[in-house]
PDB file of N, CA and C in Angstrom:
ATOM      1  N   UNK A   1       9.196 -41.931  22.500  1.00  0.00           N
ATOM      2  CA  UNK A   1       8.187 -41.315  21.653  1.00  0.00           C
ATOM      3  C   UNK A   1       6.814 -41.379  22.319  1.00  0.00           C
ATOM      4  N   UNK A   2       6.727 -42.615  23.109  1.00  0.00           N
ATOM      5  CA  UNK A   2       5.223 -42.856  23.625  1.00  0.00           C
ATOM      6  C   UNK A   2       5.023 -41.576  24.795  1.00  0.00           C
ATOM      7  N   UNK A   3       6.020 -40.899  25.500  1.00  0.00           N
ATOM      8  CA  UNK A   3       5.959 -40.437  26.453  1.00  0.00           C
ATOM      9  C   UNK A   3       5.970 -38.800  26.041  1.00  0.00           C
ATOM     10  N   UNK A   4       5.957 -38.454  24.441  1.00  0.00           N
ATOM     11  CA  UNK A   4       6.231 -37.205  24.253  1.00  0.00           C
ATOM     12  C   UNK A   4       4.384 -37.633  23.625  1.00  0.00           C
ATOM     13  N   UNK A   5       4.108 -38.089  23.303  1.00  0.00           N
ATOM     14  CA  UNK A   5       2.471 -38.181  22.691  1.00  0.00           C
ATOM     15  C   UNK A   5       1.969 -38.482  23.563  1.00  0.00           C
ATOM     16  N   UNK A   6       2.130 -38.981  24.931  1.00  0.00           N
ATOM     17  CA  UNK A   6       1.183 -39.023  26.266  1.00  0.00           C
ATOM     18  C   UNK A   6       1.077 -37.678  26.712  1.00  0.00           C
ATOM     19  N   UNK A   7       1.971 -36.434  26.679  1.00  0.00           N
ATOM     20  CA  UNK A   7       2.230 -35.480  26.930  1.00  0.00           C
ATOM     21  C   UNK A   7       1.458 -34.257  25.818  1.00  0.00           C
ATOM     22  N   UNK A   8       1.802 -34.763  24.729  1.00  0.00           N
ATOM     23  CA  UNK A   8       0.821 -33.798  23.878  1.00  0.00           C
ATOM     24  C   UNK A   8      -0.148 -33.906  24.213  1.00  0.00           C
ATOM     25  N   UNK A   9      -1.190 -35.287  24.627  1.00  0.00           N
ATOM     26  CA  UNK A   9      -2.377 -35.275  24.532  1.00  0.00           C
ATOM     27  C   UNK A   9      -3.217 -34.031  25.252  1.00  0.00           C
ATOM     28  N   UNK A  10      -2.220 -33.443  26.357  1.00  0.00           N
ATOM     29  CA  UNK A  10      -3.162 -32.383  27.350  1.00  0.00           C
ATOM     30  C   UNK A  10      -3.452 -31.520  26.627  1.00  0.00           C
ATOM     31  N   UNK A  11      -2.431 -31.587  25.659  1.00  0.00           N
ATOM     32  CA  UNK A  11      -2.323 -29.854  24.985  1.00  0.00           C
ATOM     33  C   UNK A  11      -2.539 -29.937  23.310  1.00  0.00           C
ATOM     34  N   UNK A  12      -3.122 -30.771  22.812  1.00  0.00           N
ATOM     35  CA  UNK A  12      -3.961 -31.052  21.732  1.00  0.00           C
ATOM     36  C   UNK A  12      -3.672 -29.782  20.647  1.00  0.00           C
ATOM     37  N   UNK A  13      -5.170 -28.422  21.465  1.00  0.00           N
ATOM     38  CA  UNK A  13      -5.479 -28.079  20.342  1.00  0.00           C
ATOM     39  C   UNK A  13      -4.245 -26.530  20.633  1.00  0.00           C
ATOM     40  N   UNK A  14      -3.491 -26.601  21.885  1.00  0.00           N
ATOM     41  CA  UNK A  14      -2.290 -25.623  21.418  1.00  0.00           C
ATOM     42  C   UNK A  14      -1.044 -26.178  20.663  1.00  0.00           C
ATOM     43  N   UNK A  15      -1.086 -27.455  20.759  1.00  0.00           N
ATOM     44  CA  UNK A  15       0.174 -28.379  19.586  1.00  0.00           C
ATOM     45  C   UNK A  15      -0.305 -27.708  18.087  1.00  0.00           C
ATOM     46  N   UNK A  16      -1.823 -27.894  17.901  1.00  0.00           N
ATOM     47  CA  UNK A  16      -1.963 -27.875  16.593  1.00  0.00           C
ATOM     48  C   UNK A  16      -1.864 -26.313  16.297  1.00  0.00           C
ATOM     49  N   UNK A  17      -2.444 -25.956  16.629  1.00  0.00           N
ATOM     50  CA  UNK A  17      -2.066 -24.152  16.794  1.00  0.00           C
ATOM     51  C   UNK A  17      -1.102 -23.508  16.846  1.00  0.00           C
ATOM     52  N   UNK A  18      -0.312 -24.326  17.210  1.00  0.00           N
ATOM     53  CA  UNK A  18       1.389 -23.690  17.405  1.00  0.00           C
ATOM     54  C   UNK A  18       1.761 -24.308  15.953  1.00  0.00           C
ATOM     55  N   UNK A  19       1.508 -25.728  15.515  1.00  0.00           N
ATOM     56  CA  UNK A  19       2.218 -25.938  14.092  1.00  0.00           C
ATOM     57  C   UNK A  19       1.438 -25.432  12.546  1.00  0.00           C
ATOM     58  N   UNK A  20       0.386 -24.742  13.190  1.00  0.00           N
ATOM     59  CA  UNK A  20      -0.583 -23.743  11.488  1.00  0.00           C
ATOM     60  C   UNK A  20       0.471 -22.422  12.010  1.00  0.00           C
ATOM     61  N   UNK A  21       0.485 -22.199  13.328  1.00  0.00           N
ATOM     62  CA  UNK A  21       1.243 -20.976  13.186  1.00  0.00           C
ATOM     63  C   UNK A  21       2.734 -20.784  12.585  1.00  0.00           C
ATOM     64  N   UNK A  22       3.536 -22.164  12.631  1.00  0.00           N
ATOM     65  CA  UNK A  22       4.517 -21.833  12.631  1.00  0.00           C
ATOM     66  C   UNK A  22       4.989 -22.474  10.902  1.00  0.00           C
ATOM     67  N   UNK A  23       3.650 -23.029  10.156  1.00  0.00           N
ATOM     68  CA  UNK A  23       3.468 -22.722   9.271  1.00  0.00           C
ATOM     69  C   UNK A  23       2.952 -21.589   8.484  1.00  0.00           C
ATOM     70  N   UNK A  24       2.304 -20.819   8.708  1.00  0.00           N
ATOM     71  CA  UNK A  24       1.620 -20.109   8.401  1.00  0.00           C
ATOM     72  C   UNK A  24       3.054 -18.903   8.609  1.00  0.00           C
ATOM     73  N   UNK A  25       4.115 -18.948   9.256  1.00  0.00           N
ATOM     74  CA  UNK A  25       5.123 -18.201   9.453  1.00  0.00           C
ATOM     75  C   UNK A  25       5.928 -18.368   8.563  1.00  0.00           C
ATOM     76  N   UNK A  26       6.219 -19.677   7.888  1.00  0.00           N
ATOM     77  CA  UNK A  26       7.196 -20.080   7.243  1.00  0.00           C
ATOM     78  C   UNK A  26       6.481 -19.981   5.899  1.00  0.00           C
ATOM     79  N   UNK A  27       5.568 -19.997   5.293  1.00  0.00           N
ATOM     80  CA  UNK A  27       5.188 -19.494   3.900  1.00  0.00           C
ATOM     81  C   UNK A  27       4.985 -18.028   3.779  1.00  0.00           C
ATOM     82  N   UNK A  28       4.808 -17.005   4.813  1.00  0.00           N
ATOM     83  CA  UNK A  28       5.053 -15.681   4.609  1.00  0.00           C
ATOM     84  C   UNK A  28       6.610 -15.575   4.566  1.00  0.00           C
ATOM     85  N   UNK A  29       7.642 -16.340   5.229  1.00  0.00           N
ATOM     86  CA  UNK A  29       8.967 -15.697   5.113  1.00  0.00           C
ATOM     87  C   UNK A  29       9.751 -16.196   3.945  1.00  0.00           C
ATOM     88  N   UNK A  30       8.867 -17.354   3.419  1.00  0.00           N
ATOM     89  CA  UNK A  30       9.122 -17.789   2.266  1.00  0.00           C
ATOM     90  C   UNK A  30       8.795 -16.733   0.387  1.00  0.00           C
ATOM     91  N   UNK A  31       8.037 -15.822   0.841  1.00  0.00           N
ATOM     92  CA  UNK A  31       7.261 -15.452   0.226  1.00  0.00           C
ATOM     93  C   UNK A  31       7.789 -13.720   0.014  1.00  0.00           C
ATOM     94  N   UNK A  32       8.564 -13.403   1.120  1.00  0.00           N
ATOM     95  CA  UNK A  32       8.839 -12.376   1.374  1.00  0.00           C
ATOM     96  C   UNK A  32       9.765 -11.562   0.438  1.00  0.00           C
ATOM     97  N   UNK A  33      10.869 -12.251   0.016  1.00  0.00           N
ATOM     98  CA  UNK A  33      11.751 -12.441  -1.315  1.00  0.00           C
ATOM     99  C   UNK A  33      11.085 -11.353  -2.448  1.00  0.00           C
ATOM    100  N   UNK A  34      10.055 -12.872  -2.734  1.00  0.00           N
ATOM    101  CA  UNK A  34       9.129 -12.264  -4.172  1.00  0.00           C
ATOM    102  C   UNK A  34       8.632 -11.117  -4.222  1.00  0.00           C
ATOM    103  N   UNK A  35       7.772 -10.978  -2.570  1.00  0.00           N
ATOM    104  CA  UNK A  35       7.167  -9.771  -2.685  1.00  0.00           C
ATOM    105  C   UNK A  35       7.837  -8.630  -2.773  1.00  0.00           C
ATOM    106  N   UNK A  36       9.398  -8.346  -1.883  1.00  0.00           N
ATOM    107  CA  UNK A  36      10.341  -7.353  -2.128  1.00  0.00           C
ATOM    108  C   UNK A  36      10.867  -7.299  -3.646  1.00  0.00           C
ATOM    109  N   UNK A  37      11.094  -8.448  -4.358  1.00  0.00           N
ATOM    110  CA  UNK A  37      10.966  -8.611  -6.187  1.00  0.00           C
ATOM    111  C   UNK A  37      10.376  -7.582  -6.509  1.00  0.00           C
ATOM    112  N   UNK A  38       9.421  -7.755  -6.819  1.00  0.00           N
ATOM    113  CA  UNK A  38       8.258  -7.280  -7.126  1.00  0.00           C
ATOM    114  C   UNK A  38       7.773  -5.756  -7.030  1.00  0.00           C
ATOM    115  N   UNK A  39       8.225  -5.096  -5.677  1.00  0.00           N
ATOM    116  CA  UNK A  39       8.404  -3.828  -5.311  1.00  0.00           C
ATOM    117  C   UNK A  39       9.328  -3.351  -5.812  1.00  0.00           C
ATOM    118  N   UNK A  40      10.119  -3.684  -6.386  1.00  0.00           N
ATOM    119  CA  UNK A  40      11.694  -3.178  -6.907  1.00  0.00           C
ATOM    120  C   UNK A  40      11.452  -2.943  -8.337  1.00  0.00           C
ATOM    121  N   UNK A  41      11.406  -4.098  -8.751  1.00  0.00           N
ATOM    122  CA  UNK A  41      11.012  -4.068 -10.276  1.00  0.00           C
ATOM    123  C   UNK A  41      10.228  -3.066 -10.834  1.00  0.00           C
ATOM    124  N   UNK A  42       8.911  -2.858 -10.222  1.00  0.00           N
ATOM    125  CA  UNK A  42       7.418  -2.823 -10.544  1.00  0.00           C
ATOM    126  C   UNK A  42       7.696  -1.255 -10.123  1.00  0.00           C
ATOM    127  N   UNK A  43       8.460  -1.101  -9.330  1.00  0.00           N
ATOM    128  CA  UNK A  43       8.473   0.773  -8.012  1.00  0.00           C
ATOM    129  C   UNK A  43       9.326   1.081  -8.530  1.00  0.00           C
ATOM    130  N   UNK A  44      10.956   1.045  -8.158  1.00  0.00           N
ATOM    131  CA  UNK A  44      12.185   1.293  -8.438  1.00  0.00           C
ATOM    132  C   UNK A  44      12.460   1.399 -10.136  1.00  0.00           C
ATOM    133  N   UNK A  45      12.198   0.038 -10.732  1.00  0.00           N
ATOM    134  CA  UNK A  45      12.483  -0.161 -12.238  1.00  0.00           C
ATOM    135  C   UNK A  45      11.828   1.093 -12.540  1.00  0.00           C
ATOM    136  N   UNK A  46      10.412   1.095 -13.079  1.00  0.00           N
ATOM    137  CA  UNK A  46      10.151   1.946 -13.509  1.00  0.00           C
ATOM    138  C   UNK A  46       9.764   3.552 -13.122  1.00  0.00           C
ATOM    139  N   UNK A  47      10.542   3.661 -12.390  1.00  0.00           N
ATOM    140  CA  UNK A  47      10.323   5.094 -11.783  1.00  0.00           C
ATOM    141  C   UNK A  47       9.343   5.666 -10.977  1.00  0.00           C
ATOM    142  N   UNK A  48       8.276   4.651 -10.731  1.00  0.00           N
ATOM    143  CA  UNK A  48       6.657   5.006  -9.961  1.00  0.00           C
ATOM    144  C   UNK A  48       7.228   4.450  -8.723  1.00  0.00           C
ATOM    145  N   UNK A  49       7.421   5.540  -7.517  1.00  0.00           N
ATOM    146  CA  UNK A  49       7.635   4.559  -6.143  1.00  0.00           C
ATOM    147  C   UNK A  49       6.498   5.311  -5.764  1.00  0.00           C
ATOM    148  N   UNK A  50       4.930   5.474  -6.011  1.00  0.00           N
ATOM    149  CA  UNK A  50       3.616   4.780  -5.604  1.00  0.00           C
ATOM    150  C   UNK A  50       3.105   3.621  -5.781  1.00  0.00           C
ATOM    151  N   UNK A  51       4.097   2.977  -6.292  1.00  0.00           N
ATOM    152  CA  UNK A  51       3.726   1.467  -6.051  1.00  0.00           C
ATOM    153  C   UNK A  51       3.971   0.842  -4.519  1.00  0.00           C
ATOM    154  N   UNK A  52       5.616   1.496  -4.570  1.00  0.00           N
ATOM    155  CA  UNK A  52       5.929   1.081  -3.180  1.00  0.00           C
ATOM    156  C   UNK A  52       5.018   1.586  -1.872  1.00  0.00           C
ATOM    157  N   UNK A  53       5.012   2.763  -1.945  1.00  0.00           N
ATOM    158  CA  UNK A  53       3.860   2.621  -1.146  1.00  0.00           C
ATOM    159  C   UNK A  53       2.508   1.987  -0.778  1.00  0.00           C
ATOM    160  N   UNK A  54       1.528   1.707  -1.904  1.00  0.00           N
ATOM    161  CA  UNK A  54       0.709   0.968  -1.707  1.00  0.00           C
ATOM    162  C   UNK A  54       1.102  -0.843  -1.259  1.00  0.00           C
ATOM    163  N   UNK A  55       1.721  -0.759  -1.884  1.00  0.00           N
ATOM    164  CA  UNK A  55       2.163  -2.313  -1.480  1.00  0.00           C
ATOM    165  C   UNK A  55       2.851  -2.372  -0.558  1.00  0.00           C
ATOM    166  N   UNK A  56       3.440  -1.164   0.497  1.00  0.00           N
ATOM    167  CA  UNK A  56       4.140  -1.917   1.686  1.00  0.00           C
ATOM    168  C   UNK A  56       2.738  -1.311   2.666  1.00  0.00           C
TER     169      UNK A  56
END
């Protein structure tokens, strides 16, 4: 472990950058679901697919 954190240290602020990104990845694909929900329901259900458009 000591030798993988001697190793981060060079690369600091691309460690941290790589883990907002790869958060920042994983709550949009998390999220992605709902938002297709939502287009369906809201577009499809009720017969307005100008919803779908604005929202994709």
């Amino acid at each position: 472990m000591k030798l993988i954190i001697k190793y981060l240290k060079k690369y600091k602020l691309l460690f941290i950058l790589n883990l907002i990104a790869i958060i920042a990845f994983s709550i949009t694909e998390l999220g992605m679901p709902t938002i297709m929900g939502n287009m369906i329901d809201e577009g499809v259900g009720s017969g307005n697919l100008d919803i779908i458009e604005i929202k994709v």
